[in-house]
PDB file of N, CA and C in Angstrom:
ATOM      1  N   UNK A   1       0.848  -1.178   0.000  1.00  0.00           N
ATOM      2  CA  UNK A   1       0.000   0.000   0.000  1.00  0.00           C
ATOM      3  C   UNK A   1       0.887   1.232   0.000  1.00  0.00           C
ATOM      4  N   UNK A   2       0.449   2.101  -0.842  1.00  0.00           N
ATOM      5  CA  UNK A   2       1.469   3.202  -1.054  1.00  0.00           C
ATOM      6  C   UNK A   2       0.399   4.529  -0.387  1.00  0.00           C
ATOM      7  N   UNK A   3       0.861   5.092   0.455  1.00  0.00           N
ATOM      8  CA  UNK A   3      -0.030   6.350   1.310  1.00  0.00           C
ATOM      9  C   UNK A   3       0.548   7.346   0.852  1.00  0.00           C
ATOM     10  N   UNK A   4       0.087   8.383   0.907  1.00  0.00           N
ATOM     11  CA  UNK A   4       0.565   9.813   0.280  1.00  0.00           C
ATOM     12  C   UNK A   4       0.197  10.654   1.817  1.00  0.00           C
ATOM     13  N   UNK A   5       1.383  11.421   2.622  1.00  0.00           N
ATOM     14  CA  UNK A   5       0.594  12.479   3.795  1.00  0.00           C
ATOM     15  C   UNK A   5       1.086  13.657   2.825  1.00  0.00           C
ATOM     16  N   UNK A   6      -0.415  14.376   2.747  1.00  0.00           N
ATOM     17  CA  UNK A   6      -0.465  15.804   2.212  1.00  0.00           C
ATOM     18  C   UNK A   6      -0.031  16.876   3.342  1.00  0.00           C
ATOM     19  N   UNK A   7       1.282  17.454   2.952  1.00  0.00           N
ATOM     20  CA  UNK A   7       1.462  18.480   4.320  1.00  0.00           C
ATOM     21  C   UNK A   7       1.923  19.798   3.454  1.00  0.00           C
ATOM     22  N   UNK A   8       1.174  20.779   3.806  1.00  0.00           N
ATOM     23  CA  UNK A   8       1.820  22.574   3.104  1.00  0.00           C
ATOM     24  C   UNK A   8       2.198  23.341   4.236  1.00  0.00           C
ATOM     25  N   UNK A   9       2.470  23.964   3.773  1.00  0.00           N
ATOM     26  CA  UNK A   9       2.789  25.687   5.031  1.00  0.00           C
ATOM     27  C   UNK A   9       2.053  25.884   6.174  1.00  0.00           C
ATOM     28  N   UNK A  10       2.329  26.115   7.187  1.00  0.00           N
ATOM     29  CA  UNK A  10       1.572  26.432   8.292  1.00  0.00           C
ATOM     30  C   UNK A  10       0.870  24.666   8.729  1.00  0.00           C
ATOM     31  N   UNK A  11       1.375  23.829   8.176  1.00  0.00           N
ATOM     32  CA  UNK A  11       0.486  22.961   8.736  1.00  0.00           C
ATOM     33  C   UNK A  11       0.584  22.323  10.809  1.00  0.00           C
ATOM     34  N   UNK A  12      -0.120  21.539  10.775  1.00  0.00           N
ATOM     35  CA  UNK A  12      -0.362  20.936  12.228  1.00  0.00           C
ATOM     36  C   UNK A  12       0.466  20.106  12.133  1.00  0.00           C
ATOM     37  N   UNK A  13       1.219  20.311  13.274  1.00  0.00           N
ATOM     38  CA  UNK A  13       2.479  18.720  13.749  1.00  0.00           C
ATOM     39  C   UNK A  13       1.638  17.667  13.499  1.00  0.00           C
ATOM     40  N   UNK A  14       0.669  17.641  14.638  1.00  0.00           N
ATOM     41  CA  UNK A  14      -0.157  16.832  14.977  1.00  0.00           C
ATOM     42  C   UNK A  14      -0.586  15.650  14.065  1.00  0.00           C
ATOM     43  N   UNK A  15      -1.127  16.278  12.877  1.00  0.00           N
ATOM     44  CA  UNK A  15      -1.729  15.661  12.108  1.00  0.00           C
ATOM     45  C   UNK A  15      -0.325  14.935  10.835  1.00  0.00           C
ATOM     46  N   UNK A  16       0.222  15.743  10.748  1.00  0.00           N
ATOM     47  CA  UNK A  16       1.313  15.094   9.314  1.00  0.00           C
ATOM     48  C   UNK A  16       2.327  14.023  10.417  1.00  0.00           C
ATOM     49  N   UNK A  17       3.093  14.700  11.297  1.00  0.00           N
ATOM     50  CA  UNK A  17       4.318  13.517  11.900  1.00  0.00           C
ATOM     51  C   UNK A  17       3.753  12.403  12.907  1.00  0.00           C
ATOM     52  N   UNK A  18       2.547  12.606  13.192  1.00  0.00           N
ATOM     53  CA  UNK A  18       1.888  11.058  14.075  1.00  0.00           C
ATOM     54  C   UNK A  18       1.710  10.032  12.484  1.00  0.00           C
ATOM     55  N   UNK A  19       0.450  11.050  11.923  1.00  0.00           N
ATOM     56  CA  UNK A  19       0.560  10.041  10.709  1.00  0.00           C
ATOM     57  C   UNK A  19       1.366   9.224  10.515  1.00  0.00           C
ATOM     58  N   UNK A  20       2.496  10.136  10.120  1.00  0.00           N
ATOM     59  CA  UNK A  20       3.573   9.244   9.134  1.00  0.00           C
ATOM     60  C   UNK A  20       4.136   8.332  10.293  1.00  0.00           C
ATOM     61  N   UNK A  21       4.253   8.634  11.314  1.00  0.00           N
ATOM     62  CA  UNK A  21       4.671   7.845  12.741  1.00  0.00           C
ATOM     63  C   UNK A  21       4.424   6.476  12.734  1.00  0.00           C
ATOM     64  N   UNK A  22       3.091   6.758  12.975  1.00  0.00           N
ATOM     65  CA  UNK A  22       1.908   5.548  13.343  1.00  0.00           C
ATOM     66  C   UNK A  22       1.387   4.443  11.471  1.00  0.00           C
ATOM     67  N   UNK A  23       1.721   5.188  10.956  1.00  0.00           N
ATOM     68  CA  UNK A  23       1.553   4.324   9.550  1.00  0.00           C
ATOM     69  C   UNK A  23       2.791   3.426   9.089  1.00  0.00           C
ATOM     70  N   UNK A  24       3.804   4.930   9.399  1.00  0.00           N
ATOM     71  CA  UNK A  24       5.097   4.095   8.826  1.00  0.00           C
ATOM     72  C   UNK A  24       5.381   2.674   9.383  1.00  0.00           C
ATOM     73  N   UNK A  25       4.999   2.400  10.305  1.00  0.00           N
ATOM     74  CA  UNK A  25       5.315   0.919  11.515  1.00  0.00           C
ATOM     75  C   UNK A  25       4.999   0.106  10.301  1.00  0.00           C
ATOM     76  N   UNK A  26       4.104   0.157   9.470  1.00  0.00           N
ATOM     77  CA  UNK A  26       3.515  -0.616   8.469  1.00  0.00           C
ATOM     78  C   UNK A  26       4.836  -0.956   7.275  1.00  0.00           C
ATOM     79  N   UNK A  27       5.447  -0.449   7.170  1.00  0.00           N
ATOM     80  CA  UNK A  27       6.758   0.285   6.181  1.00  0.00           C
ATOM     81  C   UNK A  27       7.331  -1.400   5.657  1.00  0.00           C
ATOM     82  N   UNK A  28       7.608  -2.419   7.330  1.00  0.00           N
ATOM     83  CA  UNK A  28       8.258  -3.954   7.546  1.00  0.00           C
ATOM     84  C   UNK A  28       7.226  -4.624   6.754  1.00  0.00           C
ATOM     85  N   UNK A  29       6.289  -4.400   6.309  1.00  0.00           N
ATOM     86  CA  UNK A  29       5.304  -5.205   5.578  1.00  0.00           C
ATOM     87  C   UNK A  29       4.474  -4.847   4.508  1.00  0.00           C
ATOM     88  N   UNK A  30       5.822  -3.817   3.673  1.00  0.00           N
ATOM     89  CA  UNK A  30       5.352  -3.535   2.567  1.00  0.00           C
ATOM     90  C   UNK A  30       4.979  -2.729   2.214  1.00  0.00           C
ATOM     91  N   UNK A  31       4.615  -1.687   3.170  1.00  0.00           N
ATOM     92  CA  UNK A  31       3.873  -0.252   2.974  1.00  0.00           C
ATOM     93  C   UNK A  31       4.479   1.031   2.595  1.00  0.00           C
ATOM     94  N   UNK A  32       4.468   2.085   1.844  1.00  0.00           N
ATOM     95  CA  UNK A  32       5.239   2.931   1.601  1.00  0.00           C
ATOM     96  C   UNK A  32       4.002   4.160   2.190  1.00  0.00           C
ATOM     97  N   UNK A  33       5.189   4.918   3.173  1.00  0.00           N
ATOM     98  CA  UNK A  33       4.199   6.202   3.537  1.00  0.00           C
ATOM     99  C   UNK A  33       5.335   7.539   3.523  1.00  0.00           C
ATOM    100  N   UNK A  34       4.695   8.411   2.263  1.00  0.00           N
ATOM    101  CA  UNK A  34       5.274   9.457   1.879  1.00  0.00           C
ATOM    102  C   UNK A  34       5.078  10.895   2.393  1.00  0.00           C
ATOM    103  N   UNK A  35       5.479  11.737   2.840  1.00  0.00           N
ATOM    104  CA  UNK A  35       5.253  13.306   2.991  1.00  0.00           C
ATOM    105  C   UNK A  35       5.254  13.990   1.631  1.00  0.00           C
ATOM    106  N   UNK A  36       4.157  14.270   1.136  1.00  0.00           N
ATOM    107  CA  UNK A  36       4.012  15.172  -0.168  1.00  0.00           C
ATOM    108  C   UNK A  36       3.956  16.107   0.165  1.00  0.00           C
ATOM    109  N   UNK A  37       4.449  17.302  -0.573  1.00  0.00           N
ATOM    110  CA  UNK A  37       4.609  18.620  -0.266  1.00  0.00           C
ATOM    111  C   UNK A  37       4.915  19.569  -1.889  1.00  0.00           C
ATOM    112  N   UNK A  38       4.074  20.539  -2.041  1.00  0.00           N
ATOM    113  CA  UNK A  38       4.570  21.567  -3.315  1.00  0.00           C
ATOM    114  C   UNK A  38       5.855  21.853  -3.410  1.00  0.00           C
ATOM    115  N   UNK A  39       7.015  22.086  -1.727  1.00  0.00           N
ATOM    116  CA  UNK A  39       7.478  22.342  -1.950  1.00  0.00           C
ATOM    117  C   UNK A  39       8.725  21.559  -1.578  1.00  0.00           C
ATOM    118  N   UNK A  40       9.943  21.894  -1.618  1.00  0.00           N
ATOM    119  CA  UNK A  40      11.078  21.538  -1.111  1.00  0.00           C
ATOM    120  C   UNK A  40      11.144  21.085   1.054  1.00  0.00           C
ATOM    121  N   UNK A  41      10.328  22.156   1.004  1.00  0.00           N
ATOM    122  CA  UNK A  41      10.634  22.242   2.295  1.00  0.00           C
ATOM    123  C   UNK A  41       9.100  22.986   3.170  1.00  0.00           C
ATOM    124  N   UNK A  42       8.514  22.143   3.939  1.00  0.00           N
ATOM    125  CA  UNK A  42       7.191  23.011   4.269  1.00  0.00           C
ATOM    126  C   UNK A  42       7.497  23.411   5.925  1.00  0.00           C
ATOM    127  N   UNK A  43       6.547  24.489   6.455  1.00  0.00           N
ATOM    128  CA  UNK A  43       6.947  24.519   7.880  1.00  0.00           C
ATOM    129  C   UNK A  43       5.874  25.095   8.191  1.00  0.00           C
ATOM    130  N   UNK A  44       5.714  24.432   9.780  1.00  0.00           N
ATOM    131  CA  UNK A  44       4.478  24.394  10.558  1.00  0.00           C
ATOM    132  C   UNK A  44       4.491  25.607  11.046  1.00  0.00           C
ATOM    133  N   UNK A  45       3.280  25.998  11.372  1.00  0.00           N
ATOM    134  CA  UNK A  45       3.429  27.639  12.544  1.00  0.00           C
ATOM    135  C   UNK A  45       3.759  27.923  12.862  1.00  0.00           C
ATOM    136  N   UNK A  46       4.275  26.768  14.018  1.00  0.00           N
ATOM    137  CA  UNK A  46       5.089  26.795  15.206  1.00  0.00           C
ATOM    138  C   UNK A  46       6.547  26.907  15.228  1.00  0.00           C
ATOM    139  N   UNK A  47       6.840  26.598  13.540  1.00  0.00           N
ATOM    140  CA  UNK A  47       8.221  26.546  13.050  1.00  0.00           C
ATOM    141  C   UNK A  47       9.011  25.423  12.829  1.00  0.00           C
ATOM    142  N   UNK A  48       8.427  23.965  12.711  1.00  0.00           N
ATOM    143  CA  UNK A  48       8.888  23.480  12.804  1.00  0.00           C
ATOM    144  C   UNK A  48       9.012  23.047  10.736  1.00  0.00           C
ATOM    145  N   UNK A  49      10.328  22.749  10.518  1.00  0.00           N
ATOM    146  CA  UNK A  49      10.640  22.712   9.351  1.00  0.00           C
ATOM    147  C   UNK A  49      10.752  21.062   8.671  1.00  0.00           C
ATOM    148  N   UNK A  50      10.051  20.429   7.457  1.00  0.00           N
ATOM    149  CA  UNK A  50       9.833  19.111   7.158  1.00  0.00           C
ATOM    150  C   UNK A  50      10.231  19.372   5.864  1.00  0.00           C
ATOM    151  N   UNK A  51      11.259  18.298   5.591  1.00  0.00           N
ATOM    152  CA  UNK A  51      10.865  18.170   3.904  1.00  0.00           C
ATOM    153  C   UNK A  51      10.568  17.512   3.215  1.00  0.00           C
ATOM    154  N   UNK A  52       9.855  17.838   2.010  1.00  0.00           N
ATOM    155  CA  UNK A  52       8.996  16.738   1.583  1.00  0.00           C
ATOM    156  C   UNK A  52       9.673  15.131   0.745  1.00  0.00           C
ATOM    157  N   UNK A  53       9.182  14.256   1.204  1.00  0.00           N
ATOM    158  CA  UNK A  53       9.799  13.085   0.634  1.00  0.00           C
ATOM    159  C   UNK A  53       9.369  13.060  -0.988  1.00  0.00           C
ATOM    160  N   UNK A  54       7.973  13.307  -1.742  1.00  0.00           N
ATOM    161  CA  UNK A  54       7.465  13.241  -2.937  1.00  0.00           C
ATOM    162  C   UNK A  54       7.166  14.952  -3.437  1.00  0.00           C
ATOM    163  N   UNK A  55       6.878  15.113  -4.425  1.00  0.00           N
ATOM    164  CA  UNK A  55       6.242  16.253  -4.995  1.00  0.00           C
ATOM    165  C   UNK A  55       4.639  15.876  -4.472  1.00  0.00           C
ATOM    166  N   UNK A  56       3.735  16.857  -4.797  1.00  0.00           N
ATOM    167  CA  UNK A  56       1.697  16.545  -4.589  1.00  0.00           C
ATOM    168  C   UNK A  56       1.790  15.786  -6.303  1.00  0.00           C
ATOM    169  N   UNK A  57       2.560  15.835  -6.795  1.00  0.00           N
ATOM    170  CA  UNK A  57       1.955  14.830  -7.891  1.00  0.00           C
ATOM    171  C   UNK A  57       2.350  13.074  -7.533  1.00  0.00           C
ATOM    172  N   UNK A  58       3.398  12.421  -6.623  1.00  0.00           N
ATOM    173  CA  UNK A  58       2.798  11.492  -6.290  1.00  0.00           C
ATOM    174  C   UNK A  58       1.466  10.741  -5.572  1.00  0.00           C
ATOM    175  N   UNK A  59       0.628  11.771  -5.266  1.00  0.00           N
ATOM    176  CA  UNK A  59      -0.623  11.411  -4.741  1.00  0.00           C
ATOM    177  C   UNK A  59      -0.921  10.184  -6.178  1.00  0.00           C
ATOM    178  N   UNK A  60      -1.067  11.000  -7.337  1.00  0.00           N
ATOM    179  CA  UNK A  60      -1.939  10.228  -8.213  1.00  0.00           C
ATOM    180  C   UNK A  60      -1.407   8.705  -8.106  1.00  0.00           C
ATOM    181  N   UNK A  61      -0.376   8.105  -7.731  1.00  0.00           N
ATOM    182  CA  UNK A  61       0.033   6.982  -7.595  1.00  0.00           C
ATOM    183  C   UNK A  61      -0.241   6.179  -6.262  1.00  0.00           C
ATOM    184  N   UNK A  62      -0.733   7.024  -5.235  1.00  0.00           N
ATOM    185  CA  UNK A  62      -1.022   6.481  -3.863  1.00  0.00           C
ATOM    186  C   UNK A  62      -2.183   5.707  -3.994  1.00  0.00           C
ATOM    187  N   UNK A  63      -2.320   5.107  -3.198  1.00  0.00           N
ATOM    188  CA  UNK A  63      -3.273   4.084  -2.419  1.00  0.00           C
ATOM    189  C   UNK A  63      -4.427   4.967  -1.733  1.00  0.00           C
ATOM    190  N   UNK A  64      -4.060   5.740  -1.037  1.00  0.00           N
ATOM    191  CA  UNK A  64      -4.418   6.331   0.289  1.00  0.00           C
ATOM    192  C   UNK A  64      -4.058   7.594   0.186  1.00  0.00           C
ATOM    193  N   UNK A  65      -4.595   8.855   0.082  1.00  0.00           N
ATOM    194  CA  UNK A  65      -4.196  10.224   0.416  1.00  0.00           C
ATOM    195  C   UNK A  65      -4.554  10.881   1.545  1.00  0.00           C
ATOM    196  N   UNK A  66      -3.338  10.674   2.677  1.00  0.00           N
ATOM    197  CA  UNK A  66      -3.900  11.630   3.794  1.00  0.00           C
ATOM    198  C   UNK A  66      -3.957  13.334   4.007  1.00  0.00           C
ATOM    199  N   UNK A  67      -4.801  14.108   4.061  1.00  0.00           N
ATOM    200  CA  UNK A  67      -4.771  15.428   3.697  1.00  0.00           C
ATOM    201  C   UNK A  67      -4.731  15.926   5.179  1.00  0.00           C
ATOM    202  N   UNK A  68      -3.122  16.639   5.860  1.00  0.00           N
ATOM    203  CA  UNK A  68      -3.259  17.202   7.053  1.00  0.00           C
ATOM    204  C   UNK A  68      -3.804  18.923   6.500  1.00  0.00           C
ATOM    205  N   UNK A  69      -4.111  19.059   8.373  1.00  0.00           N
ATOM    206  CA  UNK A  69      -4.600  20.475   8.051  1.00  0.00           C
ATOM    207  C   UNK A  69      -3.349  21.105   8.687  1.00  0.00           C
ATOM    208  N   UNK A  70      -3.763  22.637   8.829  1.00  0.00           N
ATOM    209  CA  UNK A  70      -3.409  23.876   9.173  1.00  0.00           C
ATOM    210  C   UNK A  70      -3.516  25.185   9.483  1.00  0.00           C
ATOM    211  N   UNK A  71      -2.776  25.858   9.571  1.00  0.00           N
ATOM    212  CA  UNK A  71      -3.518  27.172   9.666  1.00  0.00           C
ATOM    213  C   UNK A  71      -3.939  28.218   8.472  1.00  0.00           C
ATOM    214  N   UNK A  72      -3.298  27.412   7.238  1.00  0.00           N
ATOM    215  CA  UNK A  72      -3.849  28.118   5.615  1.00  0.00           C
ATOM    216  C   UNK A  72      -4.823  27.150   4.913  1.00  0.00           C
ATOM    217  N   UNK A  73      -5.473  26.617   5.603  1.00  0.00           N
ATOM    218  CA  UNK A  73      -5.923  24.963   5.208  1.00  0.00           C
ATOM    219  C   UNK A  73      -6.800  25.837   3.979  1.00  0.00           C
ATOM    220  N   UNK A  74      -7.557  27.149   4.278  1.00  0.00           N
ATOM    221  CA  UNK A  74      -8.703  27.529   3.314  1.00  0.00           C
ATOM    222  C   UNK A  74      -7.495  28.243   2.479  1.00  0.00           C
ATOM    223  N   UNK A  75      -6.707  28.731   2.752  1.00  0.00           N
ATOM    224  CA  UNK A  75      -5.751  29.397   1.455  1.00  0.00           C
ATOM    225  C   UNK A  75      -5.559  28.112   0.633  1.00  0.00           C
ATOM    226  N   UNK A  76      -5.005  27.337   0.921  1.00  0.00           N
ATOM    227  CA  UNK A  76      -4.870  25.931   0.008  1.00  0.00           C
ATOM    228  C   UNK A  76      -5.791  25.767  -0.703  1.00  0.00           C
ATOM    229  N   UNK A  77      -7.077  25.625  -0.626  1.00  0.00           N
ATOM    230  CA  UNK A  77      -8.144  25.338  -1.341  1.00  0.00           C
ATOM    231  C   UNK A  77      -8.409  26.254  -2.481  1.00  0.00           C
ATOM    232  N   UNK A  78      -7.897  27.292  -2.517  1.00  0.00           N
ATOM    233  CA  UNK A  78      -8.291  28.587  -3.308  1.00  0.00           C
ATOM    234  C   UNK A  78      -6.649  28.373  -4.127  1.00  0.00           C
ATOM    235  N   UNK A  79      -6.150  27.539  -3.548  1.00  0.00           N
ATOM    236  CA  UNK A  79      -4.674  27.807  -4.528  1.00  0.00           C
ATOM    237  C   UNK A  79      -4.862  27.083  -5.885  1.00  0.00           C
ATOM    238  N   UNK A  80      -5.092  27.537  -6.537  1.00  0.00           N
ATOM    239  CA  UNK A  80      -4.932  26.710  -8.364  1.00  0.00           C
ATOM    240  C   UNK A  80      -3.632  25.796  -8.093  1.00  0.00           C
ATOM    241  N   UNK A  81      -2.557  26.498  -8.276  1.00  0.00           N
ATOM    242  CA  UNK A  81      -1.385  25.816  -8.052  1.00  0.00           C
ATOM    243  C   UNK A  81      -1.204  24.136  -7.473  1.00  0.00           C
ATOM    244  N   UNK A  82      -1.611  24.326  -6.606  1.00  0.00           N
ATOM    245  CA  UNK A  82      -1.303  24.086  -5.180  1.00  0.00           C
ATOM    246  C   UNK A  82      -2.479  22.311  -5.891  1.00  0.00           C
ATOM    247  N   UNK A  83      -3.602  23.488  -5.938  1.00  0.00           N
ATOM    248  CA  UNK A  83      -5.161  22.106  -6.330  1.00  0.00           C
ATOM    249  C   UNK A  83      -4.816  21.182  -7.538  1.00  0.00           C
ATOM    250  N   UNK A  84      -4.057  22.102  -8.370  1.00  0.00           N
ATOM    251  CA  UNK A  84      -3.400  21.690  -9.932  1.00  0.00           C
ATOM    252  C   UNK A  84      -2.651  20.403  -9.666  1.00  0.00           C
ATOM    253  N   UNK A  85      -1.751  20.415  -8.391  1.00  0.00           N
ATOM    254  CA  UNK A  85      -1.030  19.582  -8.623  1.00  0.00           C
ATOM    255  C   UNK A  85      -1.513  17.653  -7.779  1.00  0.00           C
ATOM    256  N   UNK A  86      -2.655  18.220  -7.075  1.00  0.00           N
ATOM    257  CA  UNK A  86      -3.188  17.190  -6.505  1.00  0.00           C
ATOM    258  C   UNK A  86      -4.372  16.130  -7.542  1.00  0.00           C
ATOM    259  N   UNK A  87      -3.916  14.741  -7.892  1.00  0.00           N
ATOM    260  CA  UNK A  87      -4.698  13.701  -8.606  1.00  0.00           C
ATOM    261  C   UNK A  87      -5.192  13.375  -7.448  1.00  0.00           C
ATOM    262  N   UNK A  88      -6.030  13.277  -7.514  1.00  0.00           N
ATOM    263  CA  UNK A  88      -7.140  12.400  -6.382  1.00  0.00           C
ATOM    264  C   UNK A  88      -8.355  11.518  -6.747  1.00  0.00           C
ATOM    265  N   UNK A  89      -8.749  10.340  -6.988  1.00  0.00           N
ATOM    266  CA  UNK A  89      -9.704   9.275  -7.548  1.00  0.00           C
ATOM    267  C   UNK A  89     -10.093   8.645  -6.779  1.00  0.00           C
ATOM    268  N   UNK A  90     -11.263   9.005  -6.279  1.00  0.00           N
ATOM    269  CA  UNK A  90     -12.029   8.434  -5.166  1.00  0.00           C
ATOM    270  C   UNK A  90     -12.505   7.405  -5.463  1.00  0.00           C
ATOM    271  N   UNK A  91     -12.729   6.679  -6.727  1.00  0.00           N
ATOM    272  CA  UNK A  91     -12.690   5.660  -6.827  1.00  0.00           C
ATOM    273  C   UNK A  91     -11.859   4.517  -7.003  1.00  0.00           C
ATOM    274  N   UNK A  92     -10.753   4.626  -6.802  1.00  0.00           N
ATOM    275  CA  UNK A  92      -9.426   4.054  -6.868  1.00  0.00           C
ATOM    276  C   UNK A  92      -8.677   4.336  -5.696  1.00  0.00           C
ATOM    277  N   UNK A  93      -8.960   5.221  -4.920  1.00  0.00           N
ATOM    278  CA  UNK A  93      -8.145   5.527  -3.574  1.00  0.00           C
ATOM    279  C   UNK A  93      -8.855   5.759  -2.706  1.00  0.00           C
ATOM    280  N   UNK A  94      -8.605   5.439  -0.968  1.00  0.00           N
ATOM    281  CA  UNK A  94      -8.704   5.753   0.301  1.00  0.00           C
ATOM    282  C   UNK A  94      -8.426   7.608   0.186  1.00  0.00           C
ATOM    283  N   UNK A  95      -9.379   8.330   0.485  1.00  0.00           N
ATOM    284  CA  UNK A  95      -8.853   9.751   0.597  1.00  0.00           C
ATOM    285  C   UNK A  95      -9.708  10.284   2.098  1.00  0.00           C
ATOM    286  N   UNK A  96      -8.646  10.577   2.865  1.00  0.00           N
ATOM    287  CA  UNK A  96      -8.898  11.196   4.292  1.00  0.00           C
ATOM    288  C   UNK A  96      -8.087  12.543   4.417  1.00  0.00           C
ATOM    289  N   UNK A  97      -9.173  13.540   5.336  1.00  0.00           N
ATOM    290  CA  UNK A  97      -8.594  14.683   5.565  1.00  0.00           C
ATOM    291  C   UNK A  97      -8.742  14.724   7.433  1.00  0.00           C
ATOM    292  N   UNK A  98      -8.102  15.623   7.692  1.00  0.00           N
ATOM    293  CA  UNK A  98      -7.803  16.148   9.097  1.00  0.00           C
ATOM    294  C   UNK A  98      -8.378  17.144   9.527  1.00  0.00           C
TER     295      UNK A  98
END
């Protein structure tokens, strides 16, 4: 199973590094769990700095897209860019948000 965690700017610890935490355990049996990110490098509010393992265009290859939130969660939505680069097929994939 290949998971995609969606994490941008301003996002929640909470939600992107438990994820990948608590999924990755899965990793010994086959599982691939990725940090997607637009960019090189995303960082939480609080400052804490992640970088991304995939571009948002490996989603279209995931299994599973986990979508963390944040504190721009509604700027994201309004981003063309940002929406442009996310494949998402709800009929072919697990898609969860935070």
């Amino acid at each position: 199973m290949n998971i995609a965690i969606v994490t941008l700017d301003c996002f929640n610890e909470l939600d992107s590094l438990i994820a990948a935490g608590i999924l990755g355990r899965m990793v010994p049996h086959g599982w691939s769990v990725r940090v997607c990110a637009p960019v090189p490098v995303v960082q939480s509010r609080s400052g804490t700095r992640l970088e991304r393992q995939e571009e948002l265009a490996w989603t279209a290859s995931a299994d599973a897209v986990l979508i963390g939130s944040g504190w721009r969660t509604r700027d994201w939505v309004e981003d063309d860019a940002i929406m442009n680069q996310l494949r998402l097929d709800p009929a072919r994939q697990l898609i969860g948000a935070q």
